[in-house]
PDB file of N, CA and C in Angstrom:
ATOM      1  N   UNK A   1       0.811  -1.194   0.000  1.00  0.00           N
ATOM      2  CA  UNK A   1       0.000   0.000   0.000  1.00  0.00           C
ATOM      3  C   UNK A   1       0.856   1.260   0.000  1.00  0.00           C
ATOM      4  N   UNK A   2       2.010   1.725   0.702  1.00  0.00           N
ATOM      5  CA  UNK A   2       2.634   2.581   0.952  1.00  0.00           C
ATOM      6  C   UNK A   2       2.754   2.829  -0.178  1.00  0.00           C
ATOM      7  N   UNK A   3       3.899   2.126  -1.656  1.00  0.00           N
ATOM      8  CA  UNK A   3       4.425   2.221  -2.275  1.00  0.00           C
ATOM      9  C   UNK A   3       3.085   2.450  -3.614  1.00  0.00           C
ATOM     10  N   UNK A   4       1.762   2.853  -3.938  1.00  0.00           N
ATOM     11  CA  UNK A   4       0.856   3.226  -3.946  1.00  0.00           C
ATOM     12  C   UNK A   4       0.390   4.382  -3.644  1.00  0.00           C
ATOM     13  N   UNK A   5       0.769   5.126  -2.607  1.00  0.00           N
ATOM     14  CA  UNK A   5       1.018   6.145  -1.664  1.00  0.00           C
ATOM     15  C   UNK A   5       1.952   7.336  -2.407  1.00  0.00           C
ATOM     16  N   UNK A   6       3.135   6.222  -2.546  1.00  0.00           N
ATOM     17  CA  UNK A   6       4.039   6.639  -2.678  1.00  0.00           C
ATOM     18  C   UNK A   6       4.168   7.384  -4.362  1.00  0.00           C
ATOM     19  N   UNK A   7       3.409   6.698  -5.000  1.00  0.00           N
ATOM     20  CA  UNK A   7       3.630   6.774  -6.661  1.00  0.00           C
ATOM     21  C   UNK A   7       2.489   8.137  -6.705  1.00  0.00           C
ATOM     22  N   UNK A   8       1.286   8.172  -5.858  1.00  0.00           N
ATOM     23  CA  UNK A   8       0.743   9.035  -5.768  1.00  0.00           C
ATOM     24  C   UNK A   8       0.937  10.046  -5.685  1.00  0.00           C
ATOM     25  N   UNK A   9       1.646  10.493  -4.245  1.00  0.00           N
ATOM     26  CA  UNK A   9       2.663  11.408  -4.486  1.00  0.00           C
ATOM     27  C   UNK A   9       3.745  11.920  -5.432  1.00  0.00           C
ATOM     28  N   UNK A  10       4.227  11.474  -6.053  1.00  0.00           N
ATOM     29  CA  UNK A  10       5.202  11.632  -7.138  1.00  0.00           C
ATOM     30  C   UNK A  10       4.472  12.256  -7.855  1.00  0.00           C
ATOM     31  N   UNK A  11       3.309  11.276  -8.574  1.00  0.00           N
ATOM     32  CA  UNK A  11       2.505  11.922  -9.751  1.00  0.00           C
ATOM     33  C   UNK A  11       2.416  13.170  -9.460  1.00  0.00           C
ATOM     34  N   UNK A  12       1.727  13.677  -8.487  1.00  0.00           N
ATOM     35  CA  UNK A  12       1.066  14.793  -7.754  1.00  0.00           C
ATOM     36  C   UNK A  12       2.367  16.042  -8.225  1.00  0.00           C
ATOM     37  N   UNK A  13       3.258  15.644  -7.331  1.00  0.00           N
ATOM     38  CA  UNK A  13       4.212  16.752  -6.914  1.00  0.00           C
ATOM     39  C   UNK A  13       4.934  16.985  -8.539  1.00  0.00           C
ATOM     40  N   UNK A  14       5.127  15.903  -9.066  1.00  0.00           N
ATOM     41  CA  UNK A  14       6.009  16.371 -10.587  1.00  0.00           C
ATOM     42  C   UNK A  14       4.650  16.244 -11.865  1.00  0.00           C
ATOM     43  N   UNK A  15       3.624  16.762 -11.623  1.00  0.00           N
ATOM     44  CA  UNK A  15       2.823  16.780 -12.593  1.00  0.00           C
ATOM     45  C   UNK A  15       2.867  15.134 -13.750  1.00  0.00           C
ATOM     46  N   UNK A  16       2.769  14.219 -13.726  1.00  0.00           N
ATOM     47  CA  UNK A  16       3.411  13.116 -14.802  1.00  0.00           C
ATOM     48  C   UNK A  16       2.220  13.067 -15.488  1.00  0.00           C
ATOM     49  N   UNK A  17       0.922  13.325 -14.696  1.00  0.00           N
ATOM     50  CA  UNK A  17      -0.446  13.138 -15.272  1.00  0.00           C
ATOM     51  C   UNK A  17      -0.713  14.238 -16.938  1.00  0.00           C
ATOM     52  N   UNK A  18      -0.150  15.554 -16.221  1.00  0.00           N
ATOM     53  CA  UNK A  18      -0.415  16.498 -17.044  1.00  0.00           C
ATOM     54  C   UNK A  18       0.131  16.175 -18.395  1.00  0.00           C
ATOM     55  N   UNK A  19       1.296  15.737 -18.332  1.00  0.00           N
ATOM     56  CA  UNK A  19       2.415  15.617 -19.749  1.00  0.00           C
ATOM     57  C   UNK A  19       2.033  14.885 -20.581  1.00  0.00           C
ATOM     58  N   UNK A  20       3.344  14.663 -21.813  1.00  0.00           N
ATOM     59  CA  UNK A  20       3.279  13.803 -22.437  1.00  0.00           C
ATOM     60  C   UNK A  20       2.770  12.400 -22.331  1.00  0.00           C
ATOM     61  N   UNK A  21       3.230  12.076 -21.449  1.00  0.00           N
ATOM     62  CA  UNK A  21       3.139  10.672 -20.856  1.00  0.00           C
ATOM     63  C   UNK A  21       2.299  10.571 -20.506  1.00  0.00           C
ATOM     64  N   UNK A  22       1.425  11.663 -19.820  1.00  0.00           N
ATOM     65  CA  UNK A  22      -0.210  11.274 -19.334  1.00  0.00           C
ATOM     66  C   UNK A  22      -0.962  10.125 -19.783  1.00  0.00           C
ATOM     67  N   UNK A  23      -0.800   9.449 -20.919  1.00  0.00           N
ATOM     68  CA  UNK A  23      -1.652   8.929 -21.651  1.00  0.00           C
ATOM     69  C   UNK A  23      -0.887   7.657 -21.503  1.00  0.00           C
ATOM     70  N   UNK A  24       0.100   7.261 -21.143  1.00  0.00           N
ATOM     71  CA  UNK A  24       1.527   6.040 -20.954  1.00  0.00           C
ATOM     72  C   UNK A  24       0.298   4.811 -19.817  1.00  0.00           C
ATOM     73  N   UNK A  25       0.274   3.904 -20.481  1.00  0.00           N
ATOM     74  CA  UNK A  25      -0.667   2.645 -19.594  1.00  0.00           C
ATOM     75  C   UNK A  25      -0.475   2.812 -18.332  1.00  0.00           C
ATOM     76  N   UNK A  26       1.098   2.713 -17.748  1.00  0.00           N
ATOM     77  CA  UNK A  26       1.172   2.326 -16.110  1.00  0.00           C
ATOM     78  C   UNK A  26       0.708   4.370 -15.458  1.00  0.00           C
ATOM     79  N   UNK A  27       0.774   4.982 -16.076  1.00  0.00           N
ATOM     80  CA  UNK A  27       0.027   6.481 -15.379  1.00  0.00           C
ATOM     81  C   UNK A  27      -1.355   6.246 -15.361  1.00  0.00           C
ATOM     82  N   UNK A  28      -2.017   5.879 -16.467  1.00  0.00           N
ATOM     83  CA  UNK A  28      -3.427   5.667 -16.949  1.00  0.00           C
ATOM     84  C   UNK A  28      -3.596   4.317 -16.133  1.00  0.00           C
ATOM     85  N   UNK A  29      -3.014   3.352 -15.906  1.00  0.00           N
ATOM     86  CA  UNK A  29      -3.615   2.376 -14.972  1.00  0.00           C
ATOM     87  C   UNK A  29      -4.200   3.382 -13.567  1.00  0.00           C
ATOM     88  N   UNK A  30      -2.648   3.921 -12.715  1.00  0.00           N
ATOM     89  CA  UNK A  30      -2.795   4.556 -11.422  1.00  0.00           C
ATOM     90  C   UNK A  30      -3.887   5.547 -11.287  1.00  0.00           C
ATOM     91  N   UNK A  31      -4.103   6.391 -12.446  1.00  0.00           N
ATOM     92  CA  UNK A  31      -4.997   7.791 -12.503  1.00  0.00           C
ATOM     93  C   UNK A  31      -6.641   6.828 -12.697  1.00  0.00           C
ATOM     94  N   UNK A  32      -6.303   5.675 -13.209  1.00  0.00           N
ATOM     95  CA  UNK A  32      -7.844   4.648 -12.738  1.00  0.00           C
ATOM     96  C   UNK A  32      -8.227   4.191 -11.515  1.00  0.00           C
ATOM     97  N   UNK A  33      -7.492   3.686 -10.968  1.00  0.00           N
ATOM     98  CA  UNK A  33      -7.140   3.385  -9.674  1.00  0.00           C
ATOM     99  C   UNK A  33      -7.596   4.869  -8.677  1.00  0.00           C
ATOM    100  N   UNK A  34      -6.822   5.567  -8.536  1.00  0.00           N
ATOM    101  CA  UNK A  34      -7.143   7.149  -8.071  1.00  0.00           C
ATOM    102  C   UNK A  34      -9.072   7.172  -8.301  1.00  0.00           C
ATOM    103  N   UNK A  35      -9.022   6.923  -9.451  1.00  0.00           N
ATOM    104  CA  UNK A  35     -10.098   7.041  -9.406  1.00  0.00           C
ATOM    105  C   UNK A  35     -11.150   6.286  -8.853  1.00  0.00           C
ATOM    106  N   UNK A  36     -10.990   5.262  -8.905  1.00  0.00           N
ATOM    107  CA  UNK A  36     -12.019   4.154  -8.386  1.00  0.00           C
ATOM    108  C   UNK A  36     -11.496   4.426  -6.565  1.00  0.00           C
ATOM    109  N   UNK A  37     -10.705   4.848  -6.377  1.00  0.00           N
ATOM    110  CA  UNK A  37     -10.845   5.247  -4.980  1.00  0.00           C
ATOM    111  C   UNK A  37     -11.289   5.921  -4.273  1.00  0.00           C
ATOM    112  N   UNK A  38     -11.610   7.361  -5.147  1.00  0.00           N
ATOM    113  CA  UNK A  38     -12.052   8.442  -4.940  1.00  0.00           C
ATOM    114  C   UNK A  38     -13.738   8.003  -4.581  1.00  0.00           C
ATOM    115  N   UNK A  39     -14.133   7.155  -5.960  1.00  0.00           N
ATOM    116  CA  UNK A  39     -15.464   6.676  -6.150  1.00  0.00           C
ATOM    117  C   UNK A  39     -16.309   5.839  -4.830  1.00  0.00           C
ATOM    118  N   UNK A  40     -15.053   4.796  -4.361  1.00  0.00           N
ATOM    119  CA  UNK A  40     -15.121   3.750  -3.105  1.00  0.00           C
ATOM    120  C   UNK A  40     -15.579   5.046  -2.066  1.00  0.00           C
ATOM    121  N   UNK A  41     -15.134   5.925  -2.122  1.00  0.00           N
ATOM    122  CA  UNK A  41     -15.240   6.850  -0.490  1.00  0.00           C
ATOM    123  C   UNK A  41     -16.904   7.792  -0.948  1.00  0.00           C
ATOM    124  N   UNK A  42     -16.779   8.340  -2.409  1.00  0.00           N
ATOM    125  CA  UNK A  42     -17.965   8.942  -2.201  1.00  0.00           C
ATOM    126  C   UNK A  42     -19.731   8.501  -2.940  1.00  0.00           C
ATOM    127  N   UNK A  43     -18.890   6.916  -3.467  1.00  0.00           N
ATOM    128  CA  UNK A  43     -20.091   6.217  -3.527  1.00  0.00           C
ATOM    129  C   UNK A  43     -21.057   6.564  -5.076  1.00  0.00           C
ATOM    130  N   UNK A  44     -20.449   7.648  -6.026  1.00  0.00           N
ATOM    131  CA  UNK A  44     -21.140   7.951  -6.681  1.00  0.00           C
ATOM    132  C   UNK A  44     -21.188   7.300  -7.704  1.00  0.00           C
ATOM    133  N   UNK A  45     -22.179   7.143  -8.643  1.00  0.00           N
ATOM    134  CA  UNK A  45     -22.116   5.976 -10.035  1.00  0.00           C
ATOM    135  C   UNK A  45     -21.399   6.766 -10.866  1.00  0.00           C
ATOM    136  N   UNK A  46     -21.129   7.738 -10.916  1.00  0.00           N
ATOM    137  CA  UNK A  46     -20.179   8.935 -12.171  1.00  0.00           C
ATOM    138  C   UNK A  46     -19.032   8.637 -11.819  1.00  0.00           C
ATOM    139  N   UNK A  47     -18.748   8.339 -10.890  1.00  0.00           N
ATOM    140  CA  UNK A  47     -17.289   8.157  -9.705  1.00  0.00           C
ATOM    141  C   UNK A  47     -16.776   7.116 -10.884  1.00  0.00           C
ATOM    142  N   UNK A  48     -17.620   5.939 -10.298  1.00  0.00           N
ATOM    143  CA  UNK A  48     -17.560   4.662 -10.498  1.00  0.00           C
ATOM    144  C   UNK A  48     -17.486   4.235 -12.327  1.00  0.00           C
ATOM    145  N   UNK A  49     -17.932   5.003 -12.968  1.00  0.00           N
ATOM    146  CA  UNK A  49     -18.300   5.168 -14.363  1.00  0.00           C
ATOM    147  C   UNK A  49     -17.009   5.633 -14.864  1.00  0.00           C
ATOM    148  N   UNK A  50     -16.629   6.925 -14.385  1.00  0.00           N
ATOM    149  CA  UNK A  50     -15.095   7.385 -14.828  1.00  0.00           C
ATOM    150  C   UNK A  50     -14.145   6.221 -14.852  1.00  0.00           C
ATOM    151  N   UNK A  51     -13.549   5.853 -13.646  1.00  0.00           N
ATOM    152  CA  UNK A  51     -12.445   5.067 -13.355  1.00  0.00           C
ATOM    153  C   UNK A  51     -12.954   3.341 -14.413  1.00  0.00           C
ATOM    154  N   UNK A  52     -13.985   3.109 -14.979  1.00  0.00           N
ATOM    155  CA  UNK A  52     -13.994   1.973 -15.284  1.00  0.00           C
ATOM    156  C   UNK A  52     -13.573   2.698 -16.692  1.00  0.00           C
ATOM    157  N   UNK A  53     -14.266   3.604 -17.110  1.00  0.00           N
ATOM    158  CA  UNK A  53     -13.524   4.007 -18.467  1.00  0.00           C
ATOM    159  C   UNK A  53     -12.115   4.354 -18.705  1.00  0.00           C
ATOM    160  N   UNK A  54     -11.228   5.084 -17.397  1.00  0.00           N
ATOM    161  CA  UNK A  54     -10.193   4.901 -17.380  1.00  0.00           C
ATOM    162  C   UNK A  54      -9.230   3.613 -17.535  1.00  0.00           C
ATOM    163  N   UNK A  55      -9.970   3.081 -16.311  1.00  0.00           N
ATOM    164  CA  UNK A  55      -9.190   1.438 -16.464  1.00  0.00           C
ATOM    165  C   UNK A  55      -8.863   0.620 -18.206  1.00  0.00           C
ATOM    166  N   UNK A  56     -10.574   0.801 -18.206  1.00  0.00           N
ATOM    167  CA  UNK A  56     -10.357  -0.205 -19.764  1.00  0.00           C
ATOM    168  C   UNK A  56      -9.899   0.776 -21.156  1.00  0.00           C
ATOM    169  N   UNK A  57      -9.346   2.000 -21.183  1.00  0.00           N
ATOM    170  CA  UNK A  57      -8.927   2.998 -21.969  1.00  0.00           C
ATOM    171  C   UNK A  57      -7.273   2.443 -21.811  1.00  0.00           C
ATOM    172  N   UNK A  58      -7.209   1.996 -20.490  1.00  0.00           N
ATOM    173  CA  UNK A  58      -5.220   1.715 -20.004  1.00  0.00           C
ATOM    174  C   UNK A  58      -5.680   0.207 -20.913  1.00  0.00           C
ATOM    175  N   UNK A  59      -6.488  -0.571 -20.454  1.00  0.00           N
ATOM    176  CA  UNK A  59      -6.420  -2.042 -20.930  1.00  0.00           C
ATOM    177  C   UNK A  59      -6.250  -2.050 -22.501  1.00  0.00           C
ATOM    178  N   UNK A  60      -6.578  -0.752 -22.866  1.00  0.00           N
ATOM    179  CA  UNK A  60      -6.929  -1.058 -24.249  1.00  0.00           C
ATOM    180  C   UNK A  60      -5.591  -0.684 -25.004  1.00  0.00           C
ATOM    181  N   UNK A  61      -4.285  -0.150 -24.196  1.00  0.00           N
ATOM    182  CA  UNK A  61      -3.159  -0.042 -24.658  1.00  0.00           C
ATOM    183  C   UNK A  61      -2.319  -1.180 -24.910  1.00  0.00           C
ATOM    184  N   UNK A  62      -1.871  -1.210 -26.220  1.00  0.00           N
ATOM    185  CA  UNK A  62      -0.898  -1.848 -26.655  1.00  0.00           C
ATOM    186  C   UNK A  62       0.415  -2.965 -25.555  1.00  0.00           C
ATOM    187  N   UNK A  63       0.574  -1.675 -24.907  1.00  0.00           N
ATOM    188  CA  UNK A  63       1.275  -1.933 -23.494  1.00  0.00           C
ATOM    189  C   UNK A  63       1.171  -2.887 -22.613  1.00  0.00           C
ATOM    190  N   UNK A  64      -0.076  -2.975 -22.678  1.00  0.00           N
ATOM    191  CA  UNK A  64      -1.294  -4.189 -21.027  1.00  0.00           C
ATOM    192  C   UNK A  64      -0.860  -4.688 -21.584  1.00  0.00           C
ATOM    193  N   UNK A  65      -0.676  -5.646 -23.294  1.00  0.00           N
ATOM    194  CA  UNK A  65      -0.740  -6.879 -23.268  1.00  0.00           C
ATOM    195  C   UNK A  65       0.784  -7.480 -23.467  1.00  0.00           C
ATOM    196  N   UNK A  66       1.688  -6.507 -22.977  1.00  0.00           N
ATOM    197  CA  UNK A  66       3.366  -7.113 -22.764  1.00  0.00           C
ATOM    198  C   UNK A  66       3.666  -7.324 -21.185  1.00  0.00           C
ATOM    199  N   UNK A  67       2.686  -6.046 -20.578  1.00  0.00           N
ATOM    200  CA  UNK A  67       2.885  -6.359 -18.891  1.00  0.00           C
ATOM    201  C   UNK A  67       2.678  -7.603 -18.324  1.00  0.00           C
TER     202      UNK A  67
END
């Protein structure tokens, strides 16, 4: 969990979301994740709706299927 925490932070503090890379599977996995967490605490179906489109937008990269 920490190390989760930890990547969170990073993102946060050096912008990685904003950039180029924003769109890079393992950012787009975490920024799904983020999201479906956000969703877990406030319960909303839009919450919950975002982060699944995020998720399967990362799944749908080229990338997922070498990880």
């Amino acid at each position: 969990m920490r190390q989760f925490d930890t990547l969170d932070k990073l993102i946060e503090q050096y912008k990685l979301d904003a950039g180029a890379n924003g769109n890079d599977f393992h950012l787009a996995w975490l920024r799904g994740r983020r999201q479906y967490l956000t969703a877990e605490k406030t319960k909303t179906p839009d919450g919950f709706r975002s982060a699944a489109e995020t998720l399967a937008a990362a799944l749908a990269k080229p990338e997922a299927r070498t990880i």
